[in-house]
Protein backbone atom coordinates (compact mmCIF):
# COMPACT_ATOMS: atom_id res chain seq x y z
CA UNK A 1 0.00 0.00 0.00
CA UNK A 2 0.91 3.74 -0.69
CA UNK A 3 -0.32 6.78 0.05
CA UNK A 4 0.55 10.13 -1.63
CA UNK A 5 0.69 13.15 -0.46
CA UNK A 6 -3.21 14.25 -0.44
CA UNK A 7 -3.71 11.07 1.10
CA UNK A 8 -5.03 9.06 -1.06
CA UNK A 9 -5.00 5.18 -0.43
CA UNK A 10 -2.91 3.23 -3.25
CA UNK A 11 -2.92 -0.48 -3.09
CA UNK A 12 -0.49 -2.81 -5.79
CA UNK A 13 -1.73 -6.49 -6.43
CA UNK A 14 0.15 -8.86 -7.92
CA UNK A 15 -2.05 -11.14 -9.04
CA UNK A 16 0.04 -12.84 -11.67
CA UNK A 17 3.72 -12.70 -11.52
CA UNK A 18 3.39 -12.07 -15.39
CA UNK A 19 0.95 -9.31 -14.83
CA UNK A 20 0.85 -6.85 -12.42
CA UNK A 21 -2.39 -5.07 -11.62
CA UNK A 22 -2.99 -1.83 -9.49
CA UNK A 23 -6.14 -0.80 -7.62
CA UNK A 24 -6.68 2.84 -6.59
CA UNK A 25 -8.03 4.14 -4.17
CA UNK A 26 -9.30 7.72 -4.40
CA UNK A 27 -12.11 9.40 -2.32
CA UNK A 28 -12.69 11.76 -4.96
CA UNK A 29 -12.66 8.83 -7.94
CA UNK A 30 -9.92 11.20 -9.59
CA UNK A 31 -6.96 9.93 -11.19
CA UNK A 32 -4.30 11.39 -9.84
CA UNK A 33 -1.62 9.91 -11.66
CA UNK A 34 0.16 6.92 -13.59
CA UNK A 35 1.30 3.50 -12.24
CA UNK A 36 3.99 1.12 -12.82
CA UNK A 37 5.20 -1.97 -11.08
CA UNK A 38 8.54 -3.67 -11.55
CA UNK A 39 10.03 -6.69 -9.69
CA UNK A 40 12.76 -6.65 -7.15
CA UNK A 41 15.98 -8.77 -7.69
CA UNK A 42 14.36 -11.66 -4.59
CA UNK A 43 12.20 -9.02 -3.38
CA UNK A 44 8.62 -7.58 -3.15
CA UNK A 45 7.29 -5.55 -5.85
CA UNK A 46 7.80 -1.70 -6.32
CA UNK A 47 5.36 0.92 -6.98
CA UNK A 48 6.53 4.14 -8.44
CA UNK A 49 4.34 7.21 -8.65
CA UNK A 50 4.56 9.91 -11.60
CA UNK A 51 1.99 12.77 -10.55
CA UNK A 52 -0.31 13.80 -13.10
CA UNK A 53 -2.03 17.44 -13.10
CA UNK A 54 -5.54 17.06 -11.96
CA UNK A 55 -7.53 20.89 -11.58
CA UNK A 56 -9.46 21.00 -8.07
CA UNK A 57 -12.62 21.52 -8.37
CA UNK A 58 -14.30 25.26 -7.92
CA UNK A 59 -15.89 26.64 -5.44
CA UNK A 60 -18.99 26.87 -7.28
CA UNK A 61 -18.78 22.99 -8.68
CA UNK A 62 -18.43 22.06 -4.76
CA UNK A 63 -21.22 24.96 -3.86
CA UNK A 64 -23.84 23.18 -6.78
CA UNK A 65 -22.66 19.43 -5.34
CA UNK A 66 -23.82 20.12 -1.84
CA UNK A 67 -26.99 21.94 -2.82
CA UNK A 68 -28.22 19.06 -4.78
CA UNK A 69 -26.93 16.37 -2.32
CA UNK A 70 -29.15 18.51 0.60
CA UNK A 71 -31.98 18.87 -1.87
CA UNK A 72 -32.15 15.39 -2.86
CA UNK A 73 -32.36 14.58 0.71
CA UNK A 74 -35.89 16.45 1.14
């Protein structure tokens, strides 16, 4: 498992030695970035983070999400 620096929950799989799969975990559902695995010389595998630019959402998109959330909930 790995987390990055917003704190976001990364978990590598290696379900087949020939292929490696990675789950994220983000409680936003953004992707935050790319993924790749490579094996260790009689060791676990690696995961290596490269950041990818992901805008924040605005004020107003948050503003709109909660009104229709609380409305919904009516």
């Amino acid at each position: 498992m790995a987390f990055d620096s917003a704190g976001t929950l990364y978990e590598a799989v290696e379900a087949n030695p020939a292929v490696d799969n990675i789950h994220k975990f983000s409680p936003l559902g953004v992707d935050l970035g790319n993924f790749a695995t490579f094996p260790a010389v009689d060791g676990p595998m690696f995961l290596a983070f490269e950041p990818s630019p992901v805008s924040e959402p605005s004020s107003l998109t948050l503003l709109a999400m909660g009104l229709s959330v609380l409305v919904g909930s009516f």
